[in-house]
Protein backbone atom coordinates (compact mmCIF):
# COMPACT_ATOMS: atom_id res chain seq x y z
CA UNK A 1 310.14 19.20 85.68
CA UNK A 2 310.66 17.50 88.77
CA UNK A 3 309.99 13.67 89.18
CA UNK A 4 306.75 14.86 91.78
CA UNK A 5 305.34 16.38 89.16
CA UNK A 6 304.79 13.01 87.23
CA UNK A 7 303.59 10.98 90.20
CA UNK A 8 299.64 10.68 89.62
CA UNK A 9 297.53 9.23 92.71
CA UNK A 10 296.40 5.92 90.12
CA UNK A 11 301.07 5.31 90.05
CA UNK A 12 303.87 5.51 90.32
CA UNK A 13 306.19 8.74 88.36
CA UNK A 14 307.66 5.91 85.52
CA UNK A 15 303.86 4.83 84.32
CA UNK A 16 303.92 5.36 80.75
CA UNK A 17 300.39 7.80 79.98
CA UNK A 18 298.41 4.58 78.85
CA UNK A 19 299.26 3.34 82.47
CA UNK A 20 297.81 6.47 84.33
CA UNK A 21 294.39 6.71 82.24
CA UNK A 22 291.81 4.37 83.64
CA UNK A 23 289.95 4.85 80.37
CA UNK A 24 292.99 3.88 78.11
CA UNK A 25 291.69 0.39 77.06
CA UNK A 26 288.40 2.24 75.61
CA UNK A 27 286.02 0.14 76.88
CA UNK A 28 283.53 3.43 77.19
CA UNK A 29 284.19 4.35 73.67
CA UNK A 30 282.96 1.28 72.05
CA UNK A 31 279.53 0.95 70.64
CA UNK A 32 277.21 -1.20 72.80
CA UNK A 33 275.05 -2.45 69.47
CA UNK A 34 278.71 -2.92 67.41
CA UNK A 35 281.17 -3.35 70.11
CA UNK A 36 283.22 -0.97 67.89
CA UNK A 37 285.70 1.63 68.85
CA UNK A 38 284.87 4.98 66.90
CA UNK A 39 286.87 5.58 63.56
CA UNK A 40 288.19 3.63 60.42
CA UNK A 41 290.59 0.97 60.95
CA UNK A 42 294.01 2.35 59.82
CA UNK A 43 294.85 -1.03 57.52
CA UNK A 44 291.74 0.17 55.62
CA UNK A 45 293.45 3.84 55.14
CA UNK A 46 295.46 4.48 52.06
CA UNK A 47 298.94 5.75 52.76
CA UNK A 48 297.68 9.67 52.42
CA UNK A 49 294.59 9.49 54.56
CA UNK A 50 296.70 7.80 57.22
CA UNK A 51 299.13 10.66 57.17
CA UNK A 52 296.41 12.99 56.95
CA UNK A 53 294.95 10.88 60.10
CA UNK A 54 298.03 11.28 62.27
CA UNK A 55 299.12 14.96 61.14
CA UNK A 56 295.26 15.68 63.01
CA UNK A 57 295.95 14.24 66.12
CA UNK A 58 299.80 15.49 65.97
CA UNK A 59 298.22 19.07 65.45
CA UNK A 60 295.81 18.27 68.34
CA UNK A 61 297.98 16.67 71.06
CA UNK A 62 298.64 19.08 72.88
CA UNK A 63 294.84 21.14 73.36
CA UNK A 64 293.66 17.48 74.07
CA UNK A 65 296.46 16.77 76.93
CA UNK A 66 295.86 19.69 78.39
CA UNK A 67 292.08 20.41 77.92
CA UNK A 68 290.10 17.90 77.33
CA UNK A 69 288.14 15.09 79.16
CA UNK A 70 290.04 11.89 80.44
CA UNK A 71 288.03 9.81 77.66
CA UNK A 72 288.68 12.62 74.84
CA UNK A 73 292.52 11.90 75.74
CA UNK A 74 292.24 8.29 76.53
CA UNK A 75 290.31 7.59 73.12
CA UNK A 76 293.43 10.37 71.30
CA UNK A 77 296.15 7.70 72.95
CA UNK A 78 294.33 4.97 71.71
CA UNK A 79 293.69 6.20 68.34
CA UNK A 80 297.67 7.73 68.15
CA UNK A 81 299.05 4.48 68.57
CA UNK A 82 296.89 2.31 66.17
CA UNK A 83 297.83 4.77 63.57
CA UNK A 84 301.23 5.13 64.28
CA UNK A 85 301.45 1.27 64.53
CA UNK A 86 300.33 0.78 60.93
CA UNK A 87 302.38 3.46 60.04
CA UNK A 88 305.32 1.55 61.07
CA UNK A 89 304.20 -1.78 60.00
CA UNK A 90 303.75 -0.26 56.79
CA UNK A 91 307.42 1.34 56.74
CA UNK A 92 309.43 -0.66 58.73
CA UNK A 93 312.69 0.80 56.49
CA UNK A 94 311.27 4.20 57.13
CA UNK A 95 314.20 7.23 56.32
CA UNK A 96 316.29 8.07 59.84
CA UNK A 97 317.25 11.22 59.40
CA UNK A 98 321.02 11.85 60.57
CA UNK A 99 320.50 15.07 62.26
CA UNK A 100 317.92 13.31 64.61
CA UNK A 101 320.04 10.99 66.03
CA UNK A 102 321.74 11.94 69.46
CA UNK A 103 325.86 10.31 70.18
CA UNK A 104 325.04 7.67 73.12
């Protein structure tokens, strides 16, 4: 893929994703009476529903990139990364697996 085909018109072709959603800080997902964002809080998940949680949206990714609405996928970046975050907070010695690492 070329670098053009990353450029956006809201930046520049190095923006991370989060960068070139307007929607990413989910301001129009919250609930106006709760000022909630939709869905649990992953530190109230036990370990198996917060796999189960990202396993969904890993299985999902890719319909929602390419499919669905800018706040579907802005609200799916969101919730990716607070589960992945307390995924890692909760693992921080997680297994590397040798095979996955690339010589530098």
């Amino acid at each position: 893929m070329t670098e053009s085909a990353w450029r956006t018109t809201t930046g520049p072709a190095e923006a991370s994703p989060e960068q070139r959603m307007p929607e990413w800080d989910g301001d129009h997902l919250r609930d106006p009476a709760t000022d909630e964002e939709p869905g649990i809080d992953p530190a109230e998940l036990a370990d198996d529903d917060l796999i189960r949680e990202m396993h969904s949206l890993h299985r999902t990714r890719l319909d929602t990139l390419r499919h669905a609405s800018d706040a579907a996928l802005a609200n799916h970046l969101r919730r990716t990364a607070e589960l992945e975050t307390e995924y890692l907070a909760r693992h921080p010695g997680r297994e590397i697996d040798p095979a996955r690492l690339r010589d530098e």
